[in-house]
Protein backbone atom coordinates (compact mmCIF):
# COMPACT_ATOMS: atom_id res chain seq x y z
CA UNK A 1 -2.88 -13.73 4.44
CA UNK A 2 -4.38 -10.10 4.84
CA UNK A 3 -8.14 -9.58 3.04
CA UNK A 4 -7.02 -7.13 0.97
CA UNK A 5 -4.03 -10.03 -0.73
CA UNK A 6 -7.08 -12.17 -0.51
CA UNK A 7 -9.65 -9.93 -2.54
CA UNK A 8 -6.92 -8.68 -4.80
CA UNK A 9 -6.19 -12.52 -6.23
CA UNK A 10 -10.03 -13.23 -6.35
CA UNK A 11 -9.92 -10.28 -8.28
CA UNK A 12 -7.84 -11.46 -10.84
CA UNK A 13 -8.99 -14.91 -10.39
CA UNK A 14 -12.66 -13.90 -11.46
CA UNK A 15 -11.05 -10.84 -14.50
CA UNK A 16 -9.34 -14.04 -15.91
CA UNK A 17 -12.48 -16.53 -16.26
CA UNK A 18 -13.98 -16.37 -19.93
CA UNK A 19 -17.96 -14.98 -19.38
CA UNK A 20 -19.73 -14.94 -22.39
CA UNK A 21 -23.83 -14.04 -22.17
CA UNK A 22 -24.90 -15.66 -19.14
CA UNK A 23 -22.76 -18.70 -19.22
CA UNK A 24 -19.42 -19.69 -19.75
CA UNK A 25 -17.93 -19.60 -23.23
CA UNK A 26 -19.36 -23.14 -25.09
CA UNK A 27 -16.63 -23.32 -27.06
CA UNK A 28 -13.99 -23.85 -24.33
CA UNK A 29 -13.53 -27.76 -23.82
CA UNK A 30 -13.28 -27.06 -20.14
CA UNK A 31 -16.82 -26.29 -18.63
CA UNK A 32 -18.34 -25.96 -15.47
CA UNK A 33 -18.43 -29.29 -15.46
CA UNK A 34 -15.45 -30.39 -16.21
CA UNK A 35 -13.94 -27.46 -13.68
CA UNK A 36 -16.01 -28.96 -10.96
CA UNK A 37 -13.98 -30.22 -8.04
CA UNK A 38 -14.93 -30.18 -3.87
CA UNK A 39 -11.71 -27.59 -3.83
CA UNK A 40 -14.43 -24.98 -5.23
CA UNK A 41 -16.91 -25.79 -2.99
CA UNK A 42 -14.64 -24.07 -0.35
CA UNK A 43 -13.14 -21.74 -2.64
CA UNK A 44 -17.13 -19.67 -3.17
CA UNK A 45 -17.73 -20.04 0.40
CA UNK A 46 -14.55 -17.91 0.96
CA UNK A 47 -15.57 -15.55 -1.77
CA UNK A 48 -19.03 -15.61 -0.33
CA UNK A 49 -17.66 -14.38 2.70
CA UNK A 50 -15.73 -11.68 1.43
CA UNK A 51 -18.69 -10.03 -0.10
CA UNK A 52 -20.92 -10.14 3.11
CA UNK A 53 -17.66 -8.91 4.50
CA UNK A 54 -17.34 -5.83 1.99
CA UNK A 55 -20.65 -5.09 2.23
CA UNK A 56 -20.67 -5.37 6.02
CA UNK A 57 -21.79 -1.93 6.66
CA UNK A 58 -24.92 -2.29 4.58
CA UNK A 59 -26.05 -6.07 5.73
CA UNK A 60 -25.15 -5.59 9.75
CA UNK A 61 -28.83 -5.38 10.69
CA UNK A 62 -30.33 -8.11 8.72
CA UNK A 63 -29.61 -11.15 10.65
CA UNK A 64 -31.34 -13.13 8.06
CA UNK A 65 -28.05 -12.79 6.19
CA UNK A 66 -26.00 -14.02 8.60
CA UNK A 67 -28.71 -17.02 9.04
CA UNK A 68 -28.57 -17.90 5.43
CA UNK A 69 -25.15 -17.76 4.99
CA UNK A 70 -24.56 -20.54 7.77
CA UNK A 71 -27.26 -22.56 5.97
CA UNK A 72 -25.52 -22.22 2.74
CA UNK A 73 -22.49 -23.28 4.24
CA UNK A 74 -23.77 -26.33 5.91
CA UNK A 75 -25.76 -26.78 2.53
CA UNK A 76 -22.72 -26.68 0.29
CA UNK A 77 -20.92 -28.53 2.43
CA UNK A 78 -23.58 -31.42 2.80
CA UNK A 79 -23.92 -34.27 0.80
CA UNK A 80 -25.80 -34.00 -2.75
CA UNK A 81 -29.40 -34.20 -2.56
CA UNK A 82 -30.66 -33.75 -6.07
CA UNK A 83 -30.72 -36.45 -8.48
CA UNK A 84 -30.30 -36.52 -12.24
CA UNK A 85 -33.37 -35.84 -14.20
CA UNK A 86 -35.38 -34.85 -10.97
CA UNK A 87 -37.73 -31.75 -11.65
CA UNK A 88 -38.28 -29.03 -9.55
């Protein structure tokens, strides 16, 4: 699959989720919640990587970028380590 196929259908992947304010729409019985599934783990790591890819020209000197987004992979990708009801 080419980039461009890819960014087109996360394109209309992200113009067809419901945004309402600053979270999803309440009144949908399907939350982010209910959505969540290890598939989408993967799935924002890809679209992660498009956008440091699209904005490649801006972030190519700032290896702290590049550092982060390796720990956020391993991070995502790691076991939970927050519990229920824990404060930050």
């Amino acid at each position: 699959m080419k980039k461009s196929e890819l960014r087109k259908i996360i394109k209309e992947e992200i113009s067809e989720m419901n945004f309402t304010g600053h979270g999803y729409d309440r009144d949908d019985e399907e939350n982010e919640f209910t959505r969540n599934t290890p598939a989408r783990i993967g799935q924002f790591l890809d679209k992660l990587e498009d956008l440091v890819d699209e904005y490649h020209a801006e972030l190519y000197l700032k290896d702290g970028v590049y550092t982060s987004m390796e720990e956020m992979k391993s991070a995502a990708l790691g076991p939970d380590t927050s519990k229920d009801g824990d404060e930050l």
